[in-house]
N, C-alpha and C. Protein backbone atom coordinates (compact mmCIF):
# COMPACT_ATOMS: atom_id res chain seq x y z
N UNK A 1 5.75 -2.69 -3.72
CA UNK A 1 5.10 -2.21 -2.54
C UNK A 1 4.12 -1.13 -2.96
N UNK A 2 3.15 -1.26 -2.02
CA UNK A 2 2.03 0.11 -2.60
C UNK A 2 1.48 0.90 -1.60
N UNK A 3 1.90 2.05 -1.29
CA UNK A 3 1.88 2.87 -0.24
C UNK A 3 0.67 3.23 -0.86
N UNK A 4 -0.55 3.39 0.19
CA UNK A 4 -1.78 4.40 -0.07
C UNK A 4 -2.14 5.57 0.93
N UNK A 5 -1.76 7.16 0.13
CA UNK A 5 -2.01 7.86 1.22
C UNK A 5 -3.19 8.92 0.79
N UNK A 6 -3.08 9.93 1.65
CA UNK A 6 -4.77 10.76 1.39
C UNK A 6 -4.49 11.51 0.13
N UNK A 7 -5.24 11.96 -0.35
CA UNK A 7 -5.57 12.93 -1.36
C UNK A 7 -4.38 14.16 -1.24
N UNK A 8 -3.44 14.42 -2.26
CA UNK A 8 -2.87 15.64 -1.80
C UNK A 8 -1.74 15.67 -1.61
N UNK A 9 -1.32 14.40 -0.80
CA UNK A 9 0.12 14.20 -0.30
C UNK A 9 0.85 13.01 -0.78
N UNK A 10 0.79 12.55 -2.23
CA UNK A 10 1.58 11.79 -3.06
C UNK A 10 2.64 11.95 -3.50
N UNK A 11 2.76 13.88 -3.95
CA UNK A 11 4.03 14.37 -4.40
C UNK A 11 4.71 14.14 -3.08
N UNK A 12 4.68 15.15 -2.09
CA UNK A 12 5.41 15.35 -0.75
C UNK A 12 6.06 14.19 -0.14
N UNK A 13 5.15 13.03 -0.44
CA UNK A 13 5.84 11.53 -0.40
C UNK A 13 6.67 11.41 -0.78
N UNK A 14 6.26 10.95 -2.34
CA UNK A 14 7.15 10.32 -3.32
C UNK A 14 8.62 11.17 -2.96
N UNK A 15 8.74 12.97 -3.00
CA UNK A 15 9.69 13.92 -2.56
C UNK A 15 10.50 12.91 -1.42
N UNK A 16 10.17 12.96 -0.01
CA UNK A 16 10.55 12.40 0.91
C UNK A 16 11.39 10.64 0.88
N UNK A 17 10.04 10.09 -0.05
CA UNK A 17 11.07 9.19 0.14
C UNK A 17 12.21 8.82 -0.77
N UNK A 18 12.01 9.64 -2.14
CA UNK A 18 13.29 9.52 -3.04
C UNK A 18 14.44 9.66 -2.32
N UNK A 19 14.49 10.50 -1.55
CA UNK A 19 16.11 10.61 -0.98
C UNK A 19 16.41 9.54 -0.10
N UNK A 20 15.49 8.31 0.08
CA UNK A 20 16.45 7.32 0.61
C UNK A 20 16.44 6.19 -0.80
N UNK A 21 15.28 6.24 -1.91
CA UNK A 21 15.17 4.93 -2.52
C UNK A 21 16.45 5.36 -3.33
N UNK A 22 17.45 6.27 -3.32
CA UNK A 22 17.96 6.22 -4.49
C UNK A 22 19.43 5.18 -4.11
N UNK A 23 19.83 5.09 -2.79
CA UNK A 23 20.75 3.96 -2.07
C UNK A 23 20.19 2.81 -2.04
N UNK A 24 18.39 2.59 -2.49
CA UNK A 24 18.31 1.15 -3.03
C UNK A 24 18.28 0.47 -4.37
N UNK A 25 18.50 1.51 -5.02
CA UNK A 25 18.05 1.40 -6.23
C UNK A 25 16.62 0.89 -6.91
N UNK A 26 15.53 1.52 -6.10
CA UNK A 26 14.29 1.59 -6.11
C UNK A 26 13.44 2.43 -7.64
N UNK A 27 12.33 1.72 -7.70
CA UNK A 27 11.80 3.03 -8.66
C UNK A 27 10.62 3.18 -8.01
N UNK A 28 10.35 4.73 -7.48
CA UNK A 28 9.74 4.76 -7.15
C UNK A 28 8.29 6.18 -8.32
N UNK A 29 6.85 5.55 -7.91
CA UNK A 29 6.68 6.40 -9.23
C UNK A 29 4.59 6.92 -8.65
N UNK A 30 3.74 7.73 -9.11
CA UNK A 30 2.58 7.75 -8.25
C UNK A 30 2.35 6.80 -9.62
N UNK A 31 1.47 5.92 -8.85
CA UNK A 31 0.44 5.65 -10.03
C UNK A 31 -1.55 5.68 -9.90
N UNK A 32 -1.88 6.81 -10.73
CA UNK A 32 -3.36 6.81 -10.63
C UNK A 32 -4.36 5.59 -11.03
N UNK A 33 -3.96 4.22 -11.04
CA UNK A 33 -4.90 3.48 -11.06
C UNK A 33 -5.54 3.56 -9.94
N UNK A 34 -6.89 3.21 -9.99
CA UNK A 34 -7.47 3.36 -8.80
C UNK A 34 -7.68 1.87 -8.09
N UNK A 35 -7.12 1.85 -6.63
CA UNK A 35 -7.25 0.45 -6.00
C UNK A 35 -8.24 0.64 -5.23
N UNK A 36 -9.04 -0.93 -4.95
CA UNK A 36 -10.11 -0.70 -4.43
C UNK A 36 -9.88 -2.04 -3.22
N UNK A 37 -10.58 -1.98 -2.03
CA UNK A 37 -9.75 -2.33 -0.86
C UNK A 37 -10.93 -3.37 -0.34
N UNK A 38 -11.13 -4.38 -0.17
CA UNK A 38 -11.97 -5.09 0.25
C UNK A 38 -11.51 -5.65 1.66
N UNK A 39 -12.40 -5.56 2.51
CA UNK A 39 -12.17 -6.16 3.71
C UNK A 39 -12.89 -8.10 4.40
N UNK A 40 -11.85 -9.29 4.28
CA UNK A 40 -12.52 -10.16 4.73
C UNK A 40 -12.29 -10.43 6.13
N UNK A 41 -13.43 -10.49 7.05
CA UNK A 41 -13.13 -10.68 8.43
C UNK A 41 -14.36 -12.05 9.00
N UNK A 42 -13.23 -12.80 9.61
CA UNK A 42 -14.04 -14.25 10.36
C UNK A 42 -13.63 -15.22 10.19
N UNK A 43 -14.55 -16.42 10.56
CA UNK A 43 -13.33 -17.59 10.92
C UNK A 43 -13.20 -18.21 9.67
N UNK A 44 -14.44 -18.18 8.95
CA UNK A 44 -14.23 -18.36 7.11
C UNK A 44 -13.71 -17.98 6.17
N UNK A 45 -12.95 -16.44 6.39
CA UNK A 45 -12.62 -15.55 5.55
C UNK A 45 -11.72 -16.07 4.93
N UNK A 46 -10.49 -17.10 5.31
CA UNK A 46 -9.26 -17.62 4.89
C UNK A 46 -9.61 -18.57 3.69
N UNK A 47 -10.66 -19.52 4.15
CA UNK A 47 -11.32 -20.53 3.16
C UNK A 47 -11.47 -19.99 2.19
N UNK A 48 -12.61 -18.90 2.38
CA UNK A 48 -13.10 -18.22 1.01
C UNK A 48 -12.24 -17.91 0.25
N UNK A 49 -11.08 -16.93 0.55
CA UNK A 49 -10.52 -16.69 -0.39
C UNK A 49 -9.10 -17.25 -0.92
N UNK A 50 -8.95 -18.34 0.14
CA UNK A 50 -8.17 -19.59 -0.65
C UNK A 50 -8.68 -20.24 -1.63
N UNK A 51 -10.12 -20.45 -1.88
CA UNK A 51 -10.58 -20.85 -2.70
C UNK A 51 -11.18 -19.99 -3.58
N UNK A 52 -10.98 -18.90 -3.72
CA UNK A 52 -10.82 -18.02 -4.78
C UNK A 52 -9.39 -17.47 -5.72
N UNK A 53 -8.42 -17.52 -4.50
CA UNK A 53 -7.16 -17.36 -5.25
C UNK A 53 -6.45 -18.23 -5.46
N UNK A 54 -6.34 -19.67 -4.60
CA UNK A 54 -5.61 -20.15 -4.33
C UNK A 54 -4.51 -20.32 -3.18
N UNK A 55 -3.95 -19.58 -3.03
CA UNK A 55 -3.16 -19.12 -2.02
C UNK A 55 -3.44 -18.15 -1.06
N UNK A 56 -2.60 -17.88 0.08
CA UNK A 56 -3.04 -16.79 1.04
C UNK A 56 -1.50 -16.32 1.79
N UNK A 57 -1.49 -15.11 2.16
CA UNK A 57 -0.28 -14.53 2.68
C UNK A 57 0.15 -15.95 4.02
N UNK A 58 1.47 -16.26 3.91
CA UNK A 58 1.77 -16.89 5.50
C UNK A 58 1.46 -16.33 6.28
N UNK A 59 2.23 -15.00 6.59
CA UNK A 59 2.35 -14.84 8.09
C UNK A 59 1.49 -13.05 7.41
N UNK A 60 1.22 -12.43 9.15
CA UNK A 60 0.82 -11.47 9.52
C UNK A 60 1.95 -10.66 9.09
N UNK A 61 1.28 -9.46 7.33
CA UNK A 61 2.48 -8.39 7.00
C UNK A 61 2.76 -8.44 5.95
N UNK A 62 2.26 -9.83 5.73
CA UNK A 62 2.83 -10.44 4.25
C UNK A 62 1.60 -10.02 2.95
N UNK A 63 2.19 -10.33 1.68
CA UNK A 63 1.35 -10.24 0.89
C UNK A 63 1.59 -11.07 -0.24
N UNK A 64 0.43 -11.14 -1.23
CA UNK A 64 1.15 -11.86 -2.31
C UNK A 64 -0.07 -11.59 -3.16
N UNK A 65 0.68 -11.27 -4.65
CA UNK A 65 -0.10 -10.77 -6.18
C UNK A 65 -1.17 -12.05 -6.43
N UNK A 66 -2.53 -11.25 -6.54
CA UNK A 66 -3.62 -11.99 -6.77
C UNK A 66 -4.06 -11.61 -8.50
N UNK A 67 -4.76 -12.58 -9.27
CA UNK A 67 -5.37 -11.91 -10.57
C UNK A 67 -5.96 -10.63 -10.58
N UNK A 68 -5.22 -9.36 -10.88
CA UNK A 68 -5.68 -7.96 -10.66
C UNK A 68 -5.57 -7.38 -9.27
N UNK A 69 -4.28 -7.49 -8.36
CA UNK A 69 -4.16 -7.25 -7.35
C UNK A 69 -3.69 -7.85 -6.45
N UNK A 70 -3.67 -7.15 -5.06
CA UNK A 70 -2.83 -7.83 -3.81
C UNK A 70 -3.53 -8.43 -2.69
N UNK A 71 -3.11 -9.53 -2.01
CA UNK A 71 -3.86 -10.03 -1.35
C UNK A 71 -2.54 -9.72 0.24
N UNK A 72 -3.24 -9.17 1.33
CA UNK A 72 -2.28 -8.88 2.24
C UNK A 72 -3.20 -9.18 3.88
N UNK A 73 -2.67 -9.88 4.43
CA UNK A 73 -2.72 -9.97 5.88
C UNK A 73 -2.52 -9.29 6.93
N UNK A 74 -3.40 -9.09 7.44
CA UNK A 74 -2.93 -7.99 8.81
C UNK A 74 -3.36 -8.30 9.89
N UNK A 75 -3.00 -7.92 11.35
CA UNK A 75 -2.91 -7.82 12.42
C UNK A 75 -4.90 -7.76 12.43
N UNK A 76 -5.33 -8.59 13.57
CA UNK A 76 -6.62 -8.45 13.74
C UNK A 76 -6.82 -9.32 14.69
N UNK A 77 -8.05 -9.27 15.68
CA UNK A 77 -8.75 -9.98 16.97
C UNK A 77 -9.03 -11.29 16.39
N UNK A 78 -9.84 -10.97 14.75
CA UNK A 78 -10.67 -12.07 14.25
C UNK A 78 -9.33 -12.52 12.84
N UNK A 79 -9.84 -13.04 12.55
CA UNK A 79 -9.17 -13.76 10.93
C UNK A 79 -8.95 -12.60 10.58
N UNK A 80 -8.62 -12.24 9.74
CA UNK A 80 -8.49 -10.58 8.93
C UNK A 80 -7.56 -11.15 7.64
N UNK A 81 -7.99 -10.89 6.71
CA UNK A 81 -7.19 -10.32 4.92
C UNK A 81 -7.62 -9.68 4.70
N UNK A 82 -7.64 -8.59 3.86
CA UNK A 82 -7.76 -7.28 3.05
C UNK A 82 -7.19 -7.99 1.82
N UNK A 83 -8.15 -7.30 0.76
CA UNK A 83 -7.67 -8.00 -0.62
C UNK A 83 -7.66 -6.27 -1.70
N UNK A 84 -6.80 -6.20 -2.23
CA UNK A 84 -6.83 -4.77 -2.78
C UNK A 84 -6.42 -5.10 -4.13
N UNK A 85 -7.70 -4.74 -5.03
CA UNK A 85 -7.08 -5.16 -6.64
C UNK A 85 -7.78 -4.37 -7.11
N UNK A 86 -7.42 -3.92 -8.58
CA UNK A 86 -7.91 -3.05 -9.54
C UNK A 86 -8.98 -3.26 -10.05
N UNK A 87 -9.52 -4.58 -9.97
CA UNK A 87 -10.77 -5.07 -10.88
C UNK A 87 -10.88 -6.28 -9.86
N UNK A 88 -12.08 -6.55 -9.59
CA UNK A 88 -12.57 -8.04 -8.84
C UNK A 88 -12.62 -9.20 -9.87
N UNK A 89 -12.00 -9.91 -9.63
CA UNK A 89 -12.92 -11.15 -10.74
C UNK A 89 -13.93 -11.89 -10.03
């Protein structure tokens, strides 16, 4: 999972949520790679990048590991994926 929050408040996080990951046996850790967040919106957007990755999240929430990143679905009027990876290919 990859929580992204503002500038500043990574420790105070990570703090907060250790005291529940440790009853999941979670690792939880910051990592400074930098992700970069692309937005596809419309009635094509799904095509496109089925035919770039191959695959696409099922349902609304879901996600699934793309070459250099995550490909995740969300709640939207129109088509909506967000694709968030470290490097574009």
């Amino acid at each position: 999972m990859v929580l992204r929050t503002t500038g500043g408040t990574a420790e105070a996080t990570l703090a907060t949520l250790s005291k529940y990951a440790v009853f999941s046996k979670v690792e939880l850790k910051i990592d400074t790679v930098i992700i970069r967040a692309f937005g596809f919106i419309g009635d094509d957007a799904a095509n496109f990048l089925n035919g770039r990755f191959g695959s696409l999240p099922a349902e609304i929430g879901n996600c699934i590991g793309v070459p250099g990143g995550l490909l995740l679905r969300i709640a939207s009027q129109t088509p909506d994926l967000n694709c968030g990876v470290t490097m574009l290919i």
